[in-house]
C-alpha atoms as a PDB file:
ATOM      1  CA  UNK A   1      -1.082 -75.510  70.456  1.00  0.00           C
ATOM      2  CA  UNK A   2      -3.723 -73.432  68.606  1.00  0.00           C
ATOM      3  CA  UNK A   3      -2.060 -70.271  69.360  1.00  0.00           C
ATOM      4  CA  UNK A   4       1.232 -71.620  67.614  1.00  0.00           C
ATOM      5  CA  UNK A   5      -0.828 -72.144  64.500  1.00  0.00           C
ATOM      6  CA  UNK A   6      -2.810 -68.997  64.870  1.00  0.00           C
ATOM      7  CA  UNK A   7       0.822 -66.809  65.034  1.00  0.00           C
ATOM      8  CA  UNK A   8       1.435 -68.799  61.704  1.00  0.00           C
ATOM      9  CA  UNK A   9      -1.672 -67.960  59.764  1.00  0.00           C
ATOM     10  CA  UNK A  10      -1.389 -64.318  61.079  1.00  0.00           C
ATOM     11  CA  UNK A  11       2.433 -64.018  59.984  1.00  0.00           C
ATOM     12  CA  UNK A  12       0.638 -65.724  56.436  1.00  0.00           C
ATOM     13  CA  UNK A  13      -2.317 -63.515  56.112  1.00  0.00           C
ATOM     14  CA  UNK A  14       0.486 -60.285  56.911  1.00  0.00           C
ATOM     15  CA  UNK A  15       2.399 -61.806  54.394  1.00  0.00           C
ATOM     16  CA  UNK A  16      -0.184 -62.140  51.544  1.00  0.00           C
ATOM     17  CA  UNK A  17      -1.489 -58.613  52.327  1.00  0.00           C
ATOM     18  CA  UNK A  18       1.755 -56.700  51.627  1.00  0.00           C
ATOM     19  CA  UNK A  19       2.215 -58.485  48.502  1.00  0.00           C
ATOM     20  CA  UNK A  20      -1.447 -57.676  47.537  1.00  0.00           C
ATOM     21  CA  UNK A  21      -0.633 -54.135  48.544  1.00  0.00           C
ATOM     22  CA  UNK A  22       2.722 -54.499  46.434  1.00  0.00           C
ATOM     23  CA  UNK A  23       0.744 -55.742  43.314  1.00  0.00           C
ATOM     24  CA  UNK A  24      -2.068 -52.841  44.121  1.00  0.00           C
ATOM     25  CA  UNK A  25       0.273 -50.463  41.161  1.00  0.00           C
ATOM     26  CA  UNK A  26       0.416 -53.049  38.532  1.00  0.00           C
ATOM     27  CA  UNK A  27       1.973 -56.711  38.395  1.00  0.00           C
ATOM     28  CA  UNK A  28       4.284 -58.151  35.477  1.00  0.00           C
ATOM     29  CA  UNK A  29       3.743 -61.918  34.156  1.00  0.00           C
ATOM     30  CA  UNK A  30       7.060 -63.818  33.735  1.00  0.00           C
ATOM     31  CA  UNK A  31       7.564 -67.505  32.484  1.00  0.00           C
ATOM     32  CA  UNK A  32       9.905 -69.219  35.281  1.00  0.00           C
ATOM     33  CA  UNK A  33      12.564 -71.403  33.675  1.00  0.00           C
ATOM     34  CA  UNK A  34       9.841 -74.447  34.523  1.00  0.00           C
ATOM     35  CA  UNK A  35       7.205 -73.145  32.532  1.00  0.00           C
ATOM     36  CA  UNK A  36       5.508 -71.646  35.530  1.00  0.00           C
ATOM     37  CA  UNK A  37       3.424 -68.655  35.111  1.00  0.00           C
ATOM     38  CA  UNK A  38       4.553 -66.066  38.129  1.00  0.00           C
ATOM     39  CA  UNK A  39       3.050 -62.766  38.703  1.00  0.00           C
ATOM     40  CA  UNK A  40       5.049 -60.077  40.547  1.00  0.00           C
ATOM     41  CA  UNK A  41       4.524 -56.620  41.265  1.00  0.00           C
ATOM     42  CA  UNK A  42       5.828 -53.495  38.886  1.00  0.00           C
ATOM     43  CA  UNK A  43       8.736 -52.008  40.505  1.00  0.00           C
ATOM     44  CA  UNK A  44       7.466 -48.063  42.200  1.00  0.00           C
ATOM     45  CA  UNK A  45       8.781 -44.859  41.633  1.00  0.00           C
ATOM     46  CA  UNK A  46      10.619 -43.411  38.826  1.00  0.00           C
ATOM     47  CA  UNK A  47      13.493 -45.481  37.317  1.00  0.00           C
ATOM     48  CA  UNK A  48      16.542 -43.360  36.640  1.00  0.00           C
ATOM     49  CA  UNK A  49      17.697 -43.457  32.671  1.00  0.00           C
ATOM     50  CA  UNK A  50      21.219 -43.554  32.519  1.00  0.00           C
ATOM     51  CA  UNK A  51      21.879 -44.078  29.295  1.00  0.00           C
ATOM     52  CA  UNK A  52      20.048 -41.342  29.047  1.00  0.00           C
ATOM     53  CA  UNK A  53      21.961 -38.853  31.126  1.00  0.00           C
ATOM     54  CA  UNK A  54      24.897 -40.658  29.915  1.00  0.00           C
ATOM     55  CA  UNK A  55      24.126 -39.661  26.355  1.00  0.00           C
ATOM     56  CA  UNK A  56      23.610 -36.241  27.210  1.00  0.00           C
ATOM     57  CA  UNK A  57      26.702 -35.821  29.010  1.00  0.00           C
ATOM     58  CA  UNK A  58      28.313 -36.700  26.330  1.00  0.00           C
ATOM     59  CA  UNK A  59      26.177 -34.750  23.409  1.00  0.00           C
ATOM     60  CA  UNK A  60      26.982 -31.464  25.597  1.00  0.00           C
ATOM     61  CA  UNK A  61      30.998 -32.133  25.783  1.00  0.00           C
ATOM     62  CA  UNK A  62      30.439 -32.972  21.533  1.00  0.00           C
ATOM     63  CA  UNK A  63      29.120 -29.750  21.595  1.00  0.00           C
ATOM     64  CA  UNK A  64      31.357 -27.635  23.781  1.00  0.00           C
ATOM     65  CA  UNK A  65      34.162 -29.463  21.744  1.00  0.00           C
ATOM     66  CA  UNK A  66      32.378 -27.964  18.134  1.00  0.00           C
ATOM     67  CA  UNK A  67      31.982 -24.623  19.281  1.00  0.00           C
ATOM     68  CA  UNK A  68      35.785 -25.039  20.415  1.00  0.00           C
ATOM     69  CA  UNK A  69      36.788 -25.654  16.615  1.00  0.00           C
ATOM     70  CA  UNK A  70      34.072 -23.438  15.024  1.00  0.00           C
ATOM     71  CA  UNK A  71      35.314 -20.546  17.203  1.00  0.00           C
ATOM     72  CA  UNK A  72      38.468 -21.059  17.865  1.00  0.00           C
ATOM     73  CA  UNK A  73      40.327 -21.099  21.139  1.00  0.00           C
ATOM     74  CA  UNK A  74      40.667 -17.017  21.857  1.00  0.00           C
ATOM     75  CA  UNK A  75      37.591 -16.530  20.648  1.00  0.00           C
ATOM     76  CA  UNK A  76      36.064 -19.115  22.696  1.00  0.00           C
ATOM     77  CA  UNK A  77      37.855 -18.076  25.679  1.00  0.00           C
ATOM     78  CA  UNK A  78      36.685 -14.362  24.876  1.00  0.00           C
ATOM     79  CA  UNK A  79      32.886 -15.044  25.173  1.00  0.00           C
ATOM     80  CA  UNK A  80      33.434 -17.111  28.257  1.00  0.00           C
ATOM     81  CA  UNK A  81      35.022 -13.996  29.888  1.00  0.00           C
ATOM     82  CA  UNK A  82      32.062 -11.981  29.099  1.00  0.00           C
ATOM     83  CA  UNK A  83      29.395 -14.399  30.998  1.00  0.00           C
ATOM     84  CA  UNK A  84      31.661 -14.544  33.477  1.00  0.00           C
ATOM     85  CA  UNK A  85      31.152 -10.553  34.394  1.00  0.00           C
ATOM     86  CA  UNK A  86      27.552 -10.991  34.123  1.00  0.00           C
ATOM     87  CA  UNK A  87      24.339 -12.148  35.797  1.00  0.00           C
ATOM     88  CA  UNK A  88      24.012 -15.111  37.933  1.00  0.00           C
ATOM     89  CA  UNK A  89      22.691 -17.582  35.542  1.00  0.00           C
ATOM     90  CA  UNK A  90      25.596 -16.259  32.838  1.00  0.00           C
ATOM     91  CA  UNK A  91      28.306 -16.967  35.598  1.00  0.00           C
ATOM     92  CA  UNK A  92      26.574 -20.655  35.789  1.00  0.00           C
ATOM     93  CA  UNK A  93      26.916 -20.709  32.081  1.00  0.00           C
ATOM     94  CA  UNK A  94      30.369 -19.638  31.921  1.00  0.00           C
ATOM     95  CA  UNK A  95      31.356 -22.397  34.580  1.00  0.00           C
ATOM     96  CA  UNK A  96      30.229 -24.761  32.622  1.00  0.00           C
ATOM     97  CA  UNK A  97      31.092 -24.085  29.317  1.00  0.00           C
ATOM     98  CA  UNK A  98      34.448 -23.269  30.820  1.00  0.00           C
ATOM     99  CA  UNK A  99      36.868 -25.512  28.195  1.00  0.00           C
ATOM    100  CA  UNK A 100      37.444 -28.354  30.388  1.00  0.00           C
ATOM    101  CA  UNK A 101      40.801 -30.902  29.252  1.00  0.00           C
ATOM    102  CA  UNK A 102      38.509 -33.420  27.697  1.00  0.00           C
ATOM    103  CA  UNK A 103      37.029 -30.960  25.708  1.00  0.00           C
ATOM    104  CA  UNK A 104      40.057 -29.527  24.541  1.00  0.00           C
ATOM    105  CA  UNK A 105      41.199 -32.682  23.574  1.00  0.00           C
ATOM    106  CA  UNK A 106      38.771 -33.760  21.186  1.00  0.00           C
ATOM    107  CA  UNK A 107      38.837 -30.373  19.782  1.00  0.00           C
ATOM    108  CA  UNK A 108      42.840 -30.563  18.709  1.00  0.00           C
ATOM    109  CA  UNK A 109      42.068 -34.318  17.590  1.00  0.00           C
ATOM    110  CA  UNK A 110      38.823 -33.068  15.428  1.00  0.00           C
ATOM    111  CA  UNK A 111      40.806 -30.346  14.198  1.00  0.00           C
ATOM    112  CA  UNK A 112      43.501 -32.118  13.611  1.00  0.00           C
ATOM    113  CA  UNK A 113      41.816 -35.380  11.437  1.00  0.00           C
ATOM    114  CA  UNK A 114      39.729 -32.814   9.920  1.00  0.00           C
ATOM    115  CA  UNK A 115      42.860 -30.820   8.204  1.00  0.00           C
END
């Protein structure tokens, strides 16, 4: 009988020491729905910002699209060429400012409203 209630506090006290463990980085206070006061622990590790990548993804195809109407389309294709027959990290740069079909659409359609 006492070693049934001894596996119970043991499973309790394991219990209670992972969430101190948990709460060892920082705990957040949150008001339940009932007015009760409940600490848990701060999530770990780095969050991952999408709206941040998100926003850049789409700041770099705004500005692959601008150099697409400031340069033109043979002139933009030119200078692609060029990285393309040089170093390693030009090659990268020339596969990715390659003029993708998204790109090339929101060139015409600037172009286009801006004429």
């Amino acid at each position: 009988m006492a070693d049934i209630y001894m596996k119970s506090f043991n499973k309790r006290v394991h219990r209670l020491n992972k969430k101190h463990r948990k709460m060892a980085n920082g705990i957040v206070h949150s008001v339940n729905h009932d007015g009760l006061i409940v600490a848990r622990a701060r999530r770990r590790g780095p969050r991952l910002p999408l709206k941040g990548i998100a926003l850049l993804i789409v700041a770099f195809i705004g500005f692959k699209a601008f150099l697409l109407i400031y340069l033109g389309q043979a002139a933009y294709g030119e200078r692609v060429e060029q990285f393309r027959s040089g170093t390693a990290v030009e090659q990268a740069g020339a596969y990715v400012m390659a003029p993708d079909p998204l790109t090339v659409f929101i060139a015409t359609e600037v172009n286009r409203l801006l004429k």
